[in-house]
C-alpha atoms as a PDB file:
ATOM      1  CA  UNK A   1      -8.524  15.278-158.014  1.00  0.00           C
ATOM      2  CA  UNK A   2     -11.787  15.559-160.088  1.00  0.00           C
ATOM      3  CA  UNK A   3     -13.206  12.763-161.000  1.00  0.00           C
ATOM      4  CA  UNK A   4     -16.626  11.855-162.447  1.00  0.00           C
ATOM      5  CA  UNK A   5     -17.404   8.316-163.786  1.00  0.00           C
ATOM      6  CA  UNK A   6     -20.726   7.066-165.264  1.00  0.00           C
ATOM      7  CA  UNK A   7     -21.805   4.258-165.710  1.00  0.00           C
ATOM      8  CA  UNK A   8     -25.029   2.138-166.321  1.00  0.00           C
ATOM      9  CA  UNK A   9     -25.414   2.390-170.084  1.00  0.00           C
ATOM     10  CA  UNK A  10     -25.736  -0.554-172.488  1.00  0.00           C
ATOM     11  CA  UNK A  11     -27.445  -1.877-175.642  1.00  0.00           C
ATOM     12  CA  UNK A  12     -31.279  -1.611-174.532  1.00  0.00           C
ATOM     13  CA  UNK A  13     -34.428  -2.449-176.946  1.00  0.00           C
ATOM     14  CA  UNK A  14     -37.131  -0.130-177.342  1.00  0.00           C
ATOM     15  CA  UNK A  15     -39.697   0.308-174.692  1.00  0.00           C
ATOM     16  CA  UNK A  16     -37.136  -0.793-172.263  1.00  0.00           C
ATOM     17  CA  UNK A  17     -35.749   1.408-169.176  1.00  0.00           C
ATOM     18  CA  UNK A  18     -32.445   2.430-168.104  1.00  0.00           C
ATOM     19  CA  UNK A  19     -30.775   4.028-164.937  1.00  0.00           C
ATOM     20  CA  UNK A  20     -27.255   5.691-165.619  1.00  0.00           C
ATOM     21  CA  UNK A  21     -25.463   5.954-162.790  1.00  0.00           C
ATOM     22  CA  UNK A  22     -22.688   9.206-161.929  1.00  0.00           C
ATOM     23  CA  UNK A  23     -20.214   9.099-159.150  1.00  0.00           C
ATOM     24  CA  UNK A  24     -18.400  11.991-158.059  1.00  0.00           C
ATOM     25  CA  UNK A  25     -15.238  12.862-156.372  1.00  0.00           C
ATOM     26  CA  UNK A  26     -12.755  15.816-155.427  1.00  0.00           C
ATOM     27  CA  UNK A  27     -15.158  18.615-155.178  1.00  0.00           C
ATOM     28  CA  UNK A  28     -17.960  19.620-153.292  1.00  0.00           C
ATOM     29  CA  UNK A  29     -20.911  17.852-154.997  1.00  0.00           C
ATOM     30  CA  UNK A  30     -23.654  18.981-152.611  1.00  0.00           C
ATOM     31  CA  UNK A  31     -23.109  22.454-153.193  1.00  0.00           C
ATOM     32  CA  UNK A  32     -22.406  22.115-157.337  1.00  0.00           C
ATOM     33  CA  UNK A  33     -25.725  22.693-159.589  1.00  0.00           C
ATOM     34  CA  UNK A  34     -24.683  19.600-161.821  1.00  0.00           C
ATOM     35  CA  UNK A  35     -26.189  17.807-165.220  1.00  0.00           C
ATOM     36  CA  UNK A  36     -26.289  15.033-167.436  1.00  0.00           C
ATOM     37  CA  UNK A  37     -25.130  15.762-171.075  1.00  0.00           C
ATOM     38  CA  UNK A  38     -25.432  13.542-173.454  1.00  0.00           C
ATOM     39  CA  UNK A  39     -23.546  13.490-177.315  1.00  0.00           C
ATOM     40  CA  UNK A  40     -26.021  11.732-179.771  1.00  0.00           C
ATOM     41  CA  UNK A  41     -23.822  10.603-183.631  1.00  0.00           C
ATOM     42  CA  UNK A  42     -23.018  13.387-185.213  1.00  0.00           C
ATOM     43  CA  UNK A  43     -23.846  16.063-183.064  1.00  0.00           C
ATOM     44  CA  UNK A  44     -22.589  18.489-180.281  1.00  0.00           C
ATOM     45  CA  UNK A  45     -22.650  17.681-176.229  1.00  0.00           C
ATOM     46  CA  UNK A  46     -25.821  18.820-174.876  1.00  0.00           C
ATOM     47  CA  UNK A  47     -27.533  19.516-171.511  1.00  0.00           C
ATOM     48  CA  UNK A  48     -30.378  17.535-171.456  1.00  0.00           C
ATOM     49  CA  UNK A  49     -31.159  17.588-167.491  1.00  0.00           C
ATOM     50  CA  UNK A  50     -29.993  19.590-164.619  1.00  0.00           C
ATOM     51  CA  UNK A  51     -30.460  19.363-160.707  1.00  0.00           C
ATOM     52  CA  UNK A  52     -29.489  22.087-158.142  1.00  0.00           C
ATOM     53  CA  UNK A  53     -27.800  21.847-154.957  1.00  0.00           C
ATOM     54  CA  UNK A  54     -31.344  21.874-153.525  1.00  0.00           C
ATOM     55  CA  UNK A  55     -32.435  19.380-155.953  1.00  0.00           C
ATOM     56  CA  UNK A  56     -34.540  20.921-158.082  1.00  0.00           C
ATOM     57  CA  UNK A  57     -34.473  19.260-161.754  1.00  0.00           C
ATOM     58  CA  UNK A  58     -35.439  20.687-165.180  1.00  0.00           C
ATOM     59  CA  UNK A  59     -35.340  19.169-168.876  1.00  0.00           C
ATOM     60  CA  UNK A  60     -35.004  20.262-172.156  1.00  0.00           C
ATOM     61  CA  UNK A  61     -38.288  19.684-173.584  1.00  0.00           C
ATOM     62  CA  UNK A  62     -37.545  16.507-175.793  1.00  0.00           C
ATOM     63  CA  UNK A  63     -36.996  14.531-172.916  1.00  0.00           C
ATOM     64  CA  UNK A  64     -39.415  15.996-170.211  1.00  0.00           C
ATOM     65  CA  UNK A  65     -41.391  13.049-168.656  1.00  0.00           C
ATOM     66  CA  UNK A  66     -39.567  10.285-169.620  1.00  0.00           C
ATOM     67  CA  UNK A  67     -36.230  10.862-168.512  1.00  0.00           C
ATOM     68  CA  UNK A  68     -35.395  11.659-164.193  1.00  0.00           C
ATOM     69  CA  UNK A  69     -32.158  12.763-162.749  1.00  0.00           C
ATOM     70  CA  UNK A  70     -32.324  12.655-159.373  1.00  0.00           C
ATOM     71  CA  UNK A  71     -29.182  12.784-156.922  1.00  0.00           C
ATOM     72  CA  UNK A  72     -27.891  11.655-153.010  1.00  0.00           C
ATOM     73  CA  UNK A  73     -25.673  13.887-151.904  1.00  0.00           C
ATOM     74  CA  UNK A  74     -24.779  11.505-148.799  1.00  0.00           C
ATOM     75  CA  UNK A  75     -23.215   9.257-151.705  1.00  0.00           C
ATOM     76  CA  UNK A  76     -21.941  11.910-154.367  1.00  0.00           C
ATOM     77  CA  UNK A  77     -23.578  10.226-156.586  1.00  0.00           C
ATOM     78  CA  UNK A  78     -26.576  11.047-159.737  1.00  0.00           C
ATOM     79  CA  UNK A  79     -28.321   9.307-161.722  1.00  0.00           C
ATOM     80  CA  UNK A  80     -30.692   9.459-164.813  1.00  0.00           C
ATOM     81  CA  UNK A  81     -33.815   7.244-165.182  1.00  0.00           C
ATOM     82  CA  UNK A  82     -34.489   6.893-169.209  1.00  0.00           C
ATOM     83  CA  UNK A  83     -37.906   5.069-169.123  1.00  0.00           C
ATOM     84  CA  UNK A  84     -39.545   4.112-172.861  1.00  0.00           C
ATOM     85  CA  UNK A  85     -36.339   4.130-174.803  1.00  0.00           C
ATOM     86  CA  UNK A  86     -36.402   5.052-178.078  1.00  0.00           C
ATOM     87  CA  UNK A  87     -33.495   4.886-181.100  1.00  0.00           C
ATOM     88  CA  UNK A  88     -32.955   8.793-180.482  1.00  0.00           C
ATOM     89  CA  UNK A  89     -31.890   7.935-177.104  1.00  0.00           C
ATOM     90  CA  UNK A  90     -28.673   6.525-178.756  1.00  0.00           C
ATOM     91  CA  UNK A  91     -25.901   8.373-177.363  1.00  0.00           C
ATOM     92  CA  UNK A  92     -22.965   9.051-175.016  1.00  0.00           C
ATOM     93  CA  UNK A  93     -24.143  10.179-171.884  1.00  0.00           C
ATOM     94  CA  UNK A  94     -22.108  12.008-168.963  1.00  0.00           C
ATOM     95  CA  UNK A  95     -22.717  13.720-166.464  1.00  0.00           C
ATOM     96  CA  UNK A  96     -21.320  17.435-165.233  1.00  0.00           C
ATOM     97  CA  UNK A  97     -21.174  20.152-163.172  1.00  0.00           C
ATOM     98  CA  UNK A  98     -23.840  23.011-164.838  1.00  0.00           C
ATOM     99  CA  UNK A  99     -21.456  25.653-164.910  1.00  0.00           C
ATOM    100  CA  UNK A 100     -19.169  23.202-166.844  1.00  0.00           C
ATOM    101  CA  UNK A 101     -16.214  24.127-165.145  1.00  0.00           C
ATOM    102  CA  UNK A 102     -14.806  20.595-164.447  1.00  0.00           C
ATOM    103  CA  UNK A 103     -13.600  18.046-166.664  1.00  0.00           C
ATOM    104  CA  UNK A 104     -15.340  15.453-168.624  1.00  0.00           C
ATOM    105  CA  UNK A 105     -15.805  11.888-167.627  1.00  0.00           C
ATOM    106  CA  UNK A 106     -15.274   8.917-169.977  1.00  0.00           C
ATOM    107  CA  UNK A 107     -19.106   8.937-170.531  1.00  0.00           C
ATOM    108  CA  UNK A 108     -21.682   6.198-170.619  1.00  0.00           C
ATOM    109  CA  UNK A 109     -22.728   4.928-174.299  1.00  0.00           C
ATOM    110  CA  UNK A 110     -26.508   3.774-174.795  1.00  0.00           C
ATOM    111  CA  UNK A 111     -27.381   2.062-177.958  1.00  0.00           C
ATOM    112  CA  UNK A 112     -31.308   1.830-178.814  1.00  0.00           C
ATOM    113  CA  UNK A 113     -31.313   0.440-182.117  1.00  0.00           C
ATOM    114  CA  UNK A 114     -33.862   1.069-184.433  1.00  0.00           C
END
């Protein structure tokens, strides 16, 4: 069975850092291109981070050099180092395989306020 559950997200002040954590099970992570999505209010899931099997990572621009995925595939797990929050960091966060073929997690909510 599928499973992917995050965790590591919290209420956080500005300038403060953050390291979400993802832990996968039931498939085979080290071969899966996988991502961390994240829902900010109002608005549709988005990719905001990627890493391939040969962990390689990209960003969408908004995000490039202040947030790092990074993964262990000895461990299944991923994470996502959010350095300098900021309020538009608010969101649910979760983590996925690229393709988007497997099923959501329960997500990891971070609150910046403003």
């Amino acid at each position: 069975q599928v499973q992917l559950v995050e965790s590591g997200g919290g209420l956080v002040q500005p300038g403060e850092s953050l390291t979400l954590t993802c832990v996968a099970s039931g498939f085979d992570f080290r071969h899966t291109n996988m991502g961390w999505f994240r829902q900010m209010p109002g608005a549709q899931r988005e990719l905001v981070a990627r890493i391939t099997q040969a962990d390689n990572p990209a960003y969408i621009e908004s995000v490039t050099g202040r947030f790092t995925i990074s993964r262990d595939n000895t461990k299944n797990t991923m994470t996502l180092q959010i350095a300098s929050l900021i309020p538009e960091n608010t969101a649910i966060y979760y983590c996925k395989n690229v393709r988007g073929t497997l099923n959501w997690g329960q997500g990891t909510k971070v609150t910046v306020p403003s």
